[in-house]
Protein backbone atom coordinates (compact mmCIF):
# COMPACT_ATOMS: atom_id res chain seq x y z
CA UNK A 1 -65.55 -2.09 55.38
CA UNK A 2 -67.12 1.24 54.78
CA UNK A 3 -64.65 2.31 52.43
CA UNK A 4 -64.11 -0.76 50.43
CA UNK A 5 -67.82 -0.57 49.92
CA UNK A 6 -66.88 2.98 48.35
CA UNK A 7 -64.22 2.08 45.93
CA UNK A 8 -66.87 -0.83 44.60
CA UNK A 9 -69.02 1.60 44.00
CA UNK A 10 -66.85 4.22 42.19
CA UNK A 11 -65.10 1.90 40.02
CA UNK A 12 -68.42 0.33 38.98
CA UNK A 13 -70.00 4.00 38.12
CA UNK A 14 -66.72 4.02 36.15
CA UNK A 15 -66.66 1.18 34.45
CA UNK A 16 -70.54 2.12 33.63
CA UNK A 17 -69.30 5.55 32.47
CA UNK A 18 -67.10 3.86 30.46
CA UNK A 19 -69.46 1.44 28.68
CA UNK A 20 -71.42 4.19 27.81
CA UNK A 21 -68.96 6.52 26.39
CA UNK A 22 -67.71 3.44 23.62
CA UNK A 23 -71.26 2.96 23.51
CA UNK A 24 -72.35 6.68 22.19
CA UNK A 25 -68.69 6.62 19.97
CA UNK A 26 -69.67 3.56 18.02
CA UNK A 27 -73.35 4.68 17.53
CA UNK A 28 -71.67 8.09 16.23
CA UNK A 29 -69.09 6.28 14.26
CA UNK A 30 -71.64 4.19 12.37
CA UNK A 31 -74.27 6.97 12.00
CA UNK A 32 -71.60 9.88 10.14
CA UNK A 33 -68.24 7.83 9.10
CA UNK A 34 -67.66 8.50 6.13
CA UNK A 35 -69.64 5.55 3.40
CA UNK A 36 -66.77 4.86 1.60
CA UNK A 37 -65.34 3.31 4.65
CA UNK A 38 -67.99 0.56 4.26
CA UNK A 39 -67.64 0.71 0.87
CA UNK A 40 -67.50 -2.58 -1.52
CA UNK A 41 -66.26 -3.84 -4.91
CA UNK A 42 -68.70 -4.85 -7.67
CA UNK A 43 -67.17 -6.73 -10.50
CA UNK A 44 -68.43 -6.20 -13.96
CA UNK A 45 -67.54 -8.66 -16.60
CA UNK A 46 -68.96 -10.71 -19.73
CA UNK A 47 -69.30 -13.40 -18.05
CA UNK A 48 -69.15 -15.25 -14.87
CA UNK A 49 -69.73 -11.72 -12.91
CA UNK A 50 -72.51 -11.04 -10.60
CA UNK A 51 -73.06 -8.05 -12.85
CA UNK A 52 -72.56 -7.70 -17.02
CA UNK A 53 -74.16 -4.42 -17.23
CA UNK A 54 -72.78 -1.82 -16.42
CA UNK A 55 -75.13 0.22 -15.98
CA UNK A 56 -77.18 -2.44 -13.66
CA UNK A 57 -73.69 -2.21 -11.33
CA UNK A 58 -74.31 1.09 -10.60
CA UNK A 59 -77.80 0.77 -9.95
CA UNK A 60 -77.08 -1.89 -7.29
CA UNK A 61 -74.44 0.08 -5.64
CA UNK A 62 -74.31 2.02 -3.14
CA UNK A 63 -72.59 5.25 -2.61
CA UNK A 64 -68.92 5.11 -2.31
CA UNK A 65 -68.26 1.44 -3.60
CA UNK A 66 -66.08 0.67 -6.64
CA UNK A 67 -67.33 -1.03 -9.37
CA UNK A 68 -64.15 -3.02 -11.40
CA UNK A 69 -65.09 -3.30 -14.98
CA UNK A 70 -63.09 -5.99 -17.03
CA UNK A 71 -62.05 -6.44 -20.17
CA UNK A 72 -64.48 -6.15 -22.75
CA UNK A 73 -66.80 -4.12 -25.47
CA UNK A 74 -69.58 -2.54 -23.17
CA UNK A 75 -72.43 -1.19 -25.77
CA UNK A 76 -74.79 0.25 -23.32
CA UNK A 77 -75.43 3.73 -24.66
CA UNK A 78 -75.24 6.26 -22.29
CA UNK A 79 -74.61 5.59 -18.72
CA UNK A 80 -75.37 7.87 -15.91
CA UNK A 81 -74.21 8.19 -12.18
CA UNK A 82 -75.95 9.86 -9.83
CA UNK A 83 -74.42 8.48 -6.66
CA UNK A 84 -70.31 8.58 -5.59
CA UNK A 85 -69.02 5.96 -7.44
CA UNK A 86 -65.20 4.62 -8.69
CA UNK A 87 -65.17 3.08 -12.00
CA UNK A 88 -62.10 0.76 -12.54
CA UNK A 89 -61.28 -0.59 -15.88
CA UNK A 90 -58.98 -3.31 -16.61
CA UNK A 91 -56.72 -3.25 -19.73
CA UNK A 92 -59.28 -3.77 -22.71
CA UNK A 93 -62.53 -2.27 -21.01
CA UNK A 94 -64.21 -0.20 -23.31
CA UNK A 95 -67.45 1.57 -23.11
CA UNK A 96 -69.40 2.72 -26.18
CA UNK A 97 -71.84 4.83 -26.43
CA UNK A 98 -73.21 3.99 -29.85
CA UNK A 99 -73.13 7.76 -31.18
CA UNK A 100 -76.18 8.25 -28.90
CA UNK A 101 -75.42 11.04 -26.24
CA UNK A 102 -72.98 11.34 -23.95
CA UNK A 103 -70.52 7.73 -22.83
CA UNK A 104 -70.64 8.20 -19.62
CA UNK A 105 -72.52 11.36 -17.51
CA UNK A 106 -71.34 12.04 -14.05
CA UNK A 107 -74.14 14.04 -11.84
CA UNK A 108 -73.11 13.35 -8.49
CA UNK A 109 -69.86 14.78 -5.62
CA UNK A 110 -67.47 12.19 -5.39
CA UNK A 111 -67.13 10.03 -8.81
CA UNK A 112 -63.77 8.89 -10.07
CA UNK A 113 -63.44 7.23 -13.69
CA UNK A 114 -60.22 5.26 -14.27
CA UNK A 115 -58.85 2.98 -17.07
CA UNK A 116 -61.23 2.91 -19.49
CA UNK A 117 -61.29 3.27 -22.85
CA UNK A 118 -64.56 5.33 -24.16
CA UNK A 119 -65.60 5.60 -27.44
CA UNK A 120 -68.37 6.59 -29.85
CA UNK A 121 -69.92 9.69 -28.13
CA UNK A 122 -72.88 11.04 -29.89
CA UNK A 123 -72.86 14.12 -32.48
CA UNK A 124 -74.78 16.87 -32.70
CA UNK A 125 -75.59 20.62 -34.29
CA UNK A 126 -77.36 21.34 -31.15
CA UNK A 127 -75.73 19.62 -28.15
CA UNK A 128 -72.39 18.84 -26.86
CA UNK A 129 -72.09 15.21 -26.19
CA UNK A 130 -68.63 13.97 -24.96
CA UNK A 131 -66.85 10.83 -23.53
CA UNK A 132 -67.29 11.98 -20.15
CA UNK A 133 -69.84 14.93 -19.05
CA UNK A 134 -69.99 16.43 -15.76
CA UNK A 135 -72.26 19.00 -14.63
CA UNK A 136 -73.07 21.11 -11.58
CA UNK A 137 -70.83 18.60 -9.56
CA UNK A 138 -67.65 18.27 -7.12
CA UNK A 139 -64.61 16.99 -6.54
CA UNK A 140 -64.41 14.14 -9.34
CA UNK A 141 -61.15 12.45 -11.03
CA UNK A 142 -60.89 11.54 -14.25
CA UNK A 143 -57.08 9.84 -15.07
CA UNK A 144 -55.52 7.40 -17.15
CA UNK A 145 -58.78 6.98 -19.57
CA UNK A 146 -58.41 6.71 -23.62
CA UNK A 147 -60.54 8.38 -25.63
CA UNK A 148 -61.27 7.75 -29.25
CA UNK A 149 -64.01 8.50 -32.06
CA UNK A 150 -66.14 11.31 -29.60
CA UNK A 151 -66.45 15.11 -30.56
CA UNK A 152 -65.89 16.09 -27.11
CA UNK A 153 -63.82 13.58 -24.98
CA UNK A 154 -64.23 15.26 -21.23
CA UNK A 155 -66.56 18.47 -20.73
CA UNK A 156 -67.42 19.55 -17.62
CA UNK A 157 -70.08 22.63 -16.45
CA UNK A 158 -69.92 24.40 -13.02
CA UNK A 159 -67.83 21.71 -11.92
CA UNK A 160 -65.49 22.39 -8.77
CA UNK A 161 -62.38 20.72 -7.73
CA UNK A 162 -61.64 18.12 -10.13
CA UNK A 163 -58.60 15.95 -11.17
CA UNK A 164 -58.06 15.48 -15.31
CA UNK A 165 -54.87 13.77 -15.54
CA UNK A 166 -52.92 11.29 -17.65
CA UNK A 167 -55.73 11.26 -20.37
CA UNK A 168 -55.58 10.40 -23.76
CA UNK A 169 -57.49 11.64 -26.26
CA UNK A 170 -57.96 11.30 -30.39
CA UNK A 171 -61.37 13.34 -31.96
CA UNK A 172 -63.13 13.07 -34.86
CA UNK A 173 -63.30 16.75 -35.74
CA UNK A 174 -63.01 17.81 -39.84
CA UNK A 175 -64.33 21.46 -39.46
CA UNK A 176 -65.01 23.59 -36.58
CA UNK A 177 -68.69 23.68 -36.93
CA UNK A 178 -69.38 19.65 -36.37
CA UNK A 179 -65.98 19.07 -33.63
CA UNK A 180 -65.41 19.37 -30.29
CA UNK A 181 -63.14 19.87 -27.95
CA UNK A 182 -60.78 17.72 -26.14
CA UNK A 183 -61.30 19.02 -22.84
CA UNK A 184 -63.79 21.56 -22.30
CA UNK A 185 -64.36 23.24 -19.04
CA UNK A 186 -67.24 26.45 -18.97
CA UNK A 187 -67.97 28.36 -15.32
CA UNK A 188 -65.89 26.04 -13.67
CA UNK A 189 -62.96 26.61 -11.28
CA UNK A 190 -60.31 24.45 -9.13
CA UNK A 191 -59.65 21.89 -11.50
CA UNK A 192 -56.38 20.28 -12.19
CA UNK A 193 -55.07 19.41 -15.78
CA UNK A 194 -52.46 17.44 -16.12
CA UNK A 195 -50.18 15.27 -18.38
CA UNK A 196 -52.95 14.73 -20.75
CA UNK A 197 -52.68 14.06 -24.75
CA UNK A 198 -55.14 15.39 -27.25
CA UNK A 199 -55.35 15.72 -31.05
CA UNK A 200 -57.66 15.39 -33.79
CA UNK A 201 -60.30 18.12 -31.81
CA UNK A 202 -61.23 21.38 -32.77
CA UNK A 203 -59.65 22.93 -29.93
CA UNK A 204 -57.35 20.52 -27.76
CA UNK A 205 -58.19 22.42 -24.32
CA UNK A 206 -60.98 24.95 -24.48
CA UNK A 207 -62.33 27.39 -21.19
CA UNK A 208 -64.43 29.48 -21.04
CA UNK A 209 -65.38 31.77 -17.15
CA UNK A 210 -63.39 29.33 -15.51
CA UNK A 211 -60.86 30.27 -12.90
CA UNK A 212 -58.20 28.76 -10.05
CA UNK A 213 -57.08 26.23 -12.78
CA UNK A 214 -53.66 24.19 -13.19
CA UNK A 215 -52.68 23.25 -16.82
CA UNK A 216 -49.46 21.39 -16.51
CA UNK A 217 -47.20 19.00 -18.75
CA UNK A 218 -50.42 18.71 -21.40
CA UNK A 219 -49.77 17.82 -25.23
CA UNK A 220 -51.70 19.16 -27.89
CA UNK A 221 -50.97 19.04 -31.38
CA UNK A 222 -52.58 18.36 -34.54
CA UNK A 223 -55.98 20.10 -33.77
CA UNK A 224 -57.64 21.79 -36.65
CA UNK A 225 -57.88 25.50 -34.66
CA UNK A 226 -56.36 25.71 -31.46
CA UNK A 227 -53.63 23.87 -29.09
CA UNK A 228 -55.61 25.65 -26.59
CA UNK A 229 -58.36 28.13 -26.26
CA UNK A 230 -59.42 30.32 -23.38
CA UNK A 231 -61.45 33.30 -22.88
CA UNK A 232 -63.25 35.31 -19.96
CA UNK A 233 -60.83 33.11 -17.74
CA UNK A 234 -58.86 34.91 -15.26
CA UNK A 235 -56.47 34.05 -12.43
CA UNK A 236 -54.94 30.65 -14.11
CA UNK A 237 -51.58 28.81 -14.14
CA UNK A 238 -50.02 27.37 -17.29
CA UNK A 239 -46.68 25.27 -17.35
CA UNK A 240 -44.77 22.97 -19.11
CA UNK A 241 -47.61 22.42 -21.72
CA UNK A 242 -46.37 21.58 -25.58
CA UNK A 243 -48.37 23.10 -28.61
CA UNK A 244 -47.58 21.37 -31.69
CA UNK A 245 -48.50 21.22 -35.02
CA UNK A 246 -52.16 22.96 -34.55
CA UNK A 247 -53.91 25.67 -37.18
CA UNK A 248 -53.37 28.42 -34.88
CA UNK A 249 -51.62 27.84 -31.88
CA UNK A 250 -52.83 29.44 -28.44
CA UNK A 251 -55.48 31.76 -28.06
CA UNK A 252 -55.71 33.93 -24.58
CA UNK A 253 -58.53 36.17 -24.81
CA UNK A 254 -60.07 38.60 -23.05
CA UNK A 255 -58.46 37.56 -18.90
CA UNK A 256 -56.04 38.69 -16.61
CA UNK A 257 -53.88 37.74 -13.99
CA UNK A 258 -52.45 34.53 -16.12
CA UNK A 259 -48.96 32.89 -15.80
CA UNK A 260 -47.53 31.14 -18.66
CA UNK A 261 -44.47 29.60 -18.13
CA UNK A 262 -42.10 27.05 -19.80
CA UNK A 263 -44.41 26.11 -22.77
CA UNK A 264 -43.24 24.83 -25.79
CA UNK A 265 -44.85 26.55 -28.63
CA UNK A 266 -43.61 24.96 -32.49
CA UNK A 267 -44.66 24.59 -35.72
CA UNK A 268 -47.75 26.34 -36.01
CA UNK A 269 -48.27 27.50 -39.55
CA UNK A 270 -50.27 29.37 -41.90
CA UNK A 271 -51.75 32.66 -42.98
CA UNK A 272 -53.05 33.88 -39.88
CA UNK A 273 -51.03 31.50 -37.42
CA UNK A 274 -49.05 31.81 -34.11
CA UNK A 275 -47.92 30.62 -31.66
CA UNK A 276 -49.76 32.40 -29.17
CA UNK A 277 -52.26 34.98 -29.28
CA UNK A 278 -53.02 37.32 -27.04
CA UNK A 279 -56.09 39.55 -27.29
CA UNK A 280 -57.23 42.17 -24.30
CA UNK A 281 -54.88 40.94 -21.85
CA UNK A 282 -53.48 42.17 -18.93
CA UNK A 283 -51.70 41.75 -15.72
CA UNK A 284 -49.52 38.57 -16.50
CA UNK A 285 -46.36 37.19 -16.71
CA UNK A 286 -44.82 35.22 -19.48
CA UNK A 287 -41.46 33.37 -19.46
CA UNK A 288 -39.44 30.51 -20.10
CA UNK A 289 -41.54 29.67 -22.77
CA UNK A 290 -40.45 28.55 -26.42
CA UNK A 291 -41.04 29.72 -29.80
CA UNK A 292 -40.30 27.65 -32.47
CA UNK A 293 -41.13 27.50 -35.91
CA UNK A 294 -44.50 29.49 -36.08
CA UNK A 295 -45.62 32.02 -38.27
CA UNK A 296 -46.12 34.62 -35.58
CA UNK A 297 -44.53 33.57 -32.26
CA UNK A 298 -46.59 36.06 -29.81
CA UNK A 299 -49.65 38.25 -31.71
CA UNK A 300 -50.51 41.19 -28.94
CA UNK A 301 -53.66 42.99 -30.08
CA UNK A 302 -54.88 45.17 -26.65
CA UNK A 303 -52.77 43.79 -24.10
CA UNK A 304 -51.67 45.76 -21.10
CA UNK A 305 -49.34 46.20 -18.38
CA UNK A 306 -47.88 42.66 -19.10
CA UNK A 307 -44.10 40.72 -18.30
CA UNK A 308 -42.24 39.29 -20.95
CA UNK A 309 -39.13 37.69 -19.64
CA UNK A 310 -36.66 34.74 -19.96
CA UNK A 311 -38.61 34.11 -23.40
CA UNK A 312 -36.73 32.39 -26.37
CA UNK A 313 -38.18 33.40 -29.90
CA UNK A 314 -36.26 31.26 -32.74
CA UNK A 315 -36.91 31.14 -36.20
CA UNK A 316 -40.42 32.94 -36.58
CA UNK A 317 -41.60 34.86 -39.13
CA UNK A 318 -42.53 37.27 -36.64
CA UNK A 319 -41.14 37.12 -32.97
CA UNK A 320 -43.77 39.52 -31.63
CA UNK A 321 -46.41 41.48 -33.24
CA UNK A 322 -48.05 43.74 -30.92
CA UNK A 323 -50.15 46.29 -32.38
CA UNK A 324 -50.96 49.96 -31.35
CA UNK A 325 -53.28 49.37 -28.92
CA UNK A 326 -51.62 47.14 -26.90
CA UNK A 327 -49.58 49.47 -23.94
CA UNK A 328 -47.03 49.57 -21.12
CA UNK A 329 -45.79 46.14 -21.91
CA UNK A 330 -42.47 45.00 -20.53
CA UNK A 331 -39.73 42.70 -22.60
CA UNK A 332 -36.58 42.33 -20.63
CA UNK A 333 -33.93 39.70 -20.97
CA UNK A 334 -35.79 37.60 -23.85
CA UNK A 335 -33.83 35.95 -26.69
CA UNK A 336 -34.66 36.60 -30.53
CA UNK A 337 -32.82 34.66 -32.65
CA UNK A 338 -33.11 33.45 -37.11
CA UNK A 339 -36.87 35.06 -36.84
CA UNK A 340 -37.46 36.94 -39.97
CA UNK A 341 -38.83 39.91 -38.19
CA UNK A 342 -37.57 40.07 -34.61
CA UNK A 343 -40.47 42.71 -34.26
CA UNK A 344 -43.43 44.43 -35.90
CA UNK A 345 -45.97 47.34 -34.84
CA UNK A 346 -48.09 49.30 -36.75
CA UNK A 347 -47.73 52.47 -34.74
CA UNK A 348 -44.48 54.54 -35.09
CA UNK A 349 -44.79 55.53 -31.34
CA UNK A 350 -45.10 52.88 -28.43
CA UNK A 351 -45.52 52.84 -24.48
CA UNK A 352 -44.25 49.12 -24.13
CA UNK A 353 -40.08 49.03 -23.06
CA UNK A 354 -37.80 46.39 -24.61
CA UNK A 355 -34.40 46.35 -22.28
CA UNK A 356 -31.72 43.65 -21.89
CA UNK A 357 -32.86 41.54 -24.69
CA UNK A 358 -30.69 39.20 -26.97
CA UNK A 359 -30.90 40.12 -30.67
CA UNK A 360 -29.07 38.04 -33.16
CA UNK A 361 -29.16 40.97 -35.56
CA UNK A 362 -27.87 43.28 -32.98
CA UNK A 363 -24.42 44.65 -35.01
CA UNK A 364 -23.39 47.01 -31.92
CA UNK A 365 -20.07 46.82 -29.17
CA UNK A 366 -19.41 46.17 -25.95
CA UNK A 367 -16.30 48.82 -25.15
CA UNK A 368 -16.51 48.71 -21.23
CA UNK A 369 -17.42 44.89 -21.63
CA UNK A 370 -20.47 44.96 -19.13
CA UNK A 371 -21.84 42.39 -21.61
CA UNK A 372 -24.91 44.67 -23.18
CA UNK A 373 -24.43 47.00 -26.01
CA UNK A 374 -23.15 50.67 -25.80
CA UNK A 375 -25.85 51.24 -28.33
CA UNK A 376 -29.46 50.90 -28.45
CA UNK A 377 -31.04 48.50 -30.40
CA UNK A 378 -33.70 49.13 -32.98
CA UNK A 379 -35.67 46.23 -33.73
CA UNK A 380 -38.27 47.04 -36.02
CA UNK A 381 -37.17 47.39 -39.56
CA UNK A 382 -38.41 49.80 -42.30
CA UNK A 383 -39.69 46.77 -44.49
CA UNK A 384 -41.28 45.00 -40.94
CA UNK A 385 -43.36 48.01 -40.18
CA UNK A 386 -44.57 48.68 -43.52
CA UNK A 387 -45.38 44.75 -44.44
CA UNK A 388 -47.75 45.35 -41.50
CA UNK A 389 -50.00 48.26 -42.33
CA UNK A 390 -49.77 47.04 -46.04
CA UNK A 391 -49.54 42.71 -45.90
CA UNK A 392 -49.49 42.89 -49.71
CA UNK A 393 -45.90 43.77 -49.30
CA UNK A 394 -44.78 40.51 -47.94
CA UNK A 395 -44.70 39.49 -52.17
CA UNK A 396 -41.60 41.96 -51.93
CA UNK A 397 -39.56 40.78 -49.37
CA UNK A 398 -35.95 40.05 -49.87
CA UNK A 399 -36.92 41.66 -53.57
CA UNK A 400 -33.62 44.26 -54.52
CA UNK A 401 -35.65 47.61 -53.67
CA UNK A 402 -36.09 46.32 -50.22
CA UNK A 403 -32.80 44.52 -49.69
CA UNK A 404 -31.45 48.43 -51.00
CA UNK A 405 -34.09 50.61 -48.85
CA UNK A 406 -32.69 48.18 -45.71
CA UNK A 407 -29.22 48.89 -46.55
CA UNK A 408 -30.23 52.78 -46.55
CA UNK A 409 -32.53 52.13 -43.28
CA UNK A 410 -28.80 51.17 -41.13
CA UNK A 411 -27.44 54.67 -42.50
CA UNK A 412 -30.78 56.89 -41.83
CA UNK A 413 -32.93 55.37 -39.41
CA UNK A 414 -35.31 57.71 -39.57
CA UNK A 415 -38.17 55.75 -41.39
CA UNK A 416 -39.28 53.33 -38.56
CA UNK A 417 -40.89 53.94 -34.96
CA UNK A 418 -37.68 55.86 -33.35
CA UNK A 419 -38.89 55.47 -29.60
CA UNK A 420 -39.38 51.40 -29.69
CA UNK A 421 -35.40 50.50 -28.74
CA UNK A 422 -33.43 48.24 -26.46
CA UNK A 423 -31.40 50.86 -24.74
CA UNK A 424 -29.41 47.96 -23.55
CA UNK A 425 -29.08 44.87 -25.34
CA UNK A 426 -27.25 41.94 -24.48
CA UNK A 427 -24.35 40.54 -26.24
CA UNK A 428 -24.70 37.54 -25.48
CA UNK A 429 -27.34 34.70 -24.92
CA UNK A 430 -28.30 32.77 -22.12
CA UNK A 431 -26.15 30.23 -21.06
């Protein structure tokens, strides 16, 4: 009897322990699971919702709900979050913000923004009002949102670890002074850019002391300066981005440690165009990229100790310009092909090597058929180097005195930088 007494008693302190253990996990659970767990939907609507502002929505929500906005002209000025939120649109939600301030300004962790369309930011000579602003913040998405009619559509300040993907984006720039920017990031880092369309800004991506950052599979054309624009922005990944039809190109100032890779860099045009510029850089790789149609494909001006390879430079005016300053540069197994000048300097002695390139002007042999050239390859031409120190000269090209100083040039090469050569060029181009 004793012991059946016993095993009563443990199995109740058991049971007991028991209790108390789902007890203490459920009071746990409720006190620190995470809110959006509990979180709830909020419709938004013009009529026949709970909620037609809004604005009021968010007010009533609480962190970590999603608020579903439907279709509909919202004219609410700007509308500020200050708690993690997701904002839903349906097809035909649109949010204006009546050229006041910023649409829509994020100043909490934890806010998403999808589907909307956002329109009529505010303008100003002394402040930067955009579609979406985000400051001092983390870990915030911002995808599949069209933007039309605001000077800056998404700018974000110290922001960390954001998504900006699948965005659309038209500006109302007409001179750099009054536009904006089609993304902007400044002191930011860990954000993701992605598959995004802009046009019609000043400068279609612009950053500025941001770092850790992912531009991938972005369009920007038809911006009045730059495709994109970064400076003071170190340790960043670019690929698969397209730069089309913008005043200058792609400016890369003033970082290091950058990869650029399989770009697309075409038709950008004018006086003092390229492709891509790169000013006091150093430490990075370029290749796979594309030059098409620009007046200067790649413009060095102090870059150092940088990788050019697997590049393809077609019918430039200039392939590369890189001036005297710029050192220890490496070119290797790049194709230059129909460019006008295939290269220009104006310094007749250089520290950067060009080996295993592809020139289409390239008039040598392959005896021992290795497929490169038995003899070095001089690049730079007698008019190319001069038009550079003197631009005035450009008036003469293809004139009869230079077409006749070029003929003498390929029987006394003795007039252009002798120690900037492919020692080994290919014969043939990538397959």
């Amino acid at each position: 009897m004793k012991k059946i007494i016993d095993l009563d008693r443990i199995n109740f302190r058991i049971n007991l322990g028991f209790s108390r253990l789902i007890a203490m996990f459920a009071f746990f659970f409720l006190c620190f699971a995470p809110s959006d767990i509990f979180s709830k939907g909020l419709e938004v609507c013009k009529e026949k919702c709970n909620f037609t502002s809004i604005q009021t929505a968010i007010e009533s929500a609480n962190p970590g709900d999603t608020i579903r906005i439907g279709k509909g002209i919202y004219r609410e000025g700007m509308i500020s979050i200050s708690k993690p939120l997701i904002l839903e649109g349906s097809a035909g939600a649109v949010l204006d913000g009546l050229k006041e301030k910023h649409v829509l300004d994020i100043r909490s962790n934890k806010v998403e923004i999808r589907g909307l369309s956002i329109i009529g930011g505010g303008v100003s000579d002394t402040s930067e009002y955009a579609g979406i602003h985000a400051e001092k913040v983390k870990y915030c998405a911002i995808e599949n949102n069209v933007f039309e009619d605001n000077a800056y559509a998404i700018y974000l300040a110290e922001v960390e670890d954001c998504n900006i993907r699948g965005n659309t984006s038209s500006g109302n720039a007409v001179n750099e002074v009054s536009g904006g920017n089609g993304i902007h990031l400044w002191s930011s880092k860990g954000i993701q850019i992605e598959r995004n369309e802009l046009k019609k800004h000043r400068d279609g991506i612009y950053l500025e002391f941001s770092s850790n950052l992912k531009i991938e599979e972005n369009f920007s054309h038809d911006n009045i300066r730059y495709g994109m624009h970064f400076m003071f922005s170190s340790d960043n990944d670019f690929r698969g981005n397209r730069f089309e039809s913008n005043s200058a190109g792609v400016a890369v100032m003033y970082s290091k440690n950058i990869l650029i890779e399989n770009n697309r860099f075409e038709n950008n045009w004018g006086d003092s165009s390229y492709g891509l510029l790169l000013k006091e850089i150093s430490e990075s790789i370029l290749t796979k990229n594309s030059f098409v149609h620009n007046t200067v494909a790649v413009f060095a001006d102090g870059c150092n100790r940088n990788y050019f390879t697997h590049n393809d430079l077609k019918d430039n005016g200039w392939g590369v310009r890189i001036l005297g300053n710029s050192e220890s540069n490496q070119f290797v197994k790049n194709e230059f092909k129909e460019n006008v000048f295939d290269i220009s300097t104006n310094t007749k002695h250089s520290t950067n090597s060009f080996k295993e390139n592809y020139w289409d002007s390239y008039d040598g042999y392959d005896l021992d058929l290795d497929k490169f050239g038995d003899i070095p390859h001089k690049p730079v031409h007698f008019f190319g180097y001069w038009v550079v120190v003197y631009p005035f000269l450009m008036v003469l090209y293809n004139s009869p005195i230079v077409n006749f100083l070029q003929a003498i040039e390929k029987a006394f090469p003795i007039v252009t930088p002798i120690d900037l050569e492919d020692p080994k060029p290919m014969m043939r181009g990538h397959v």
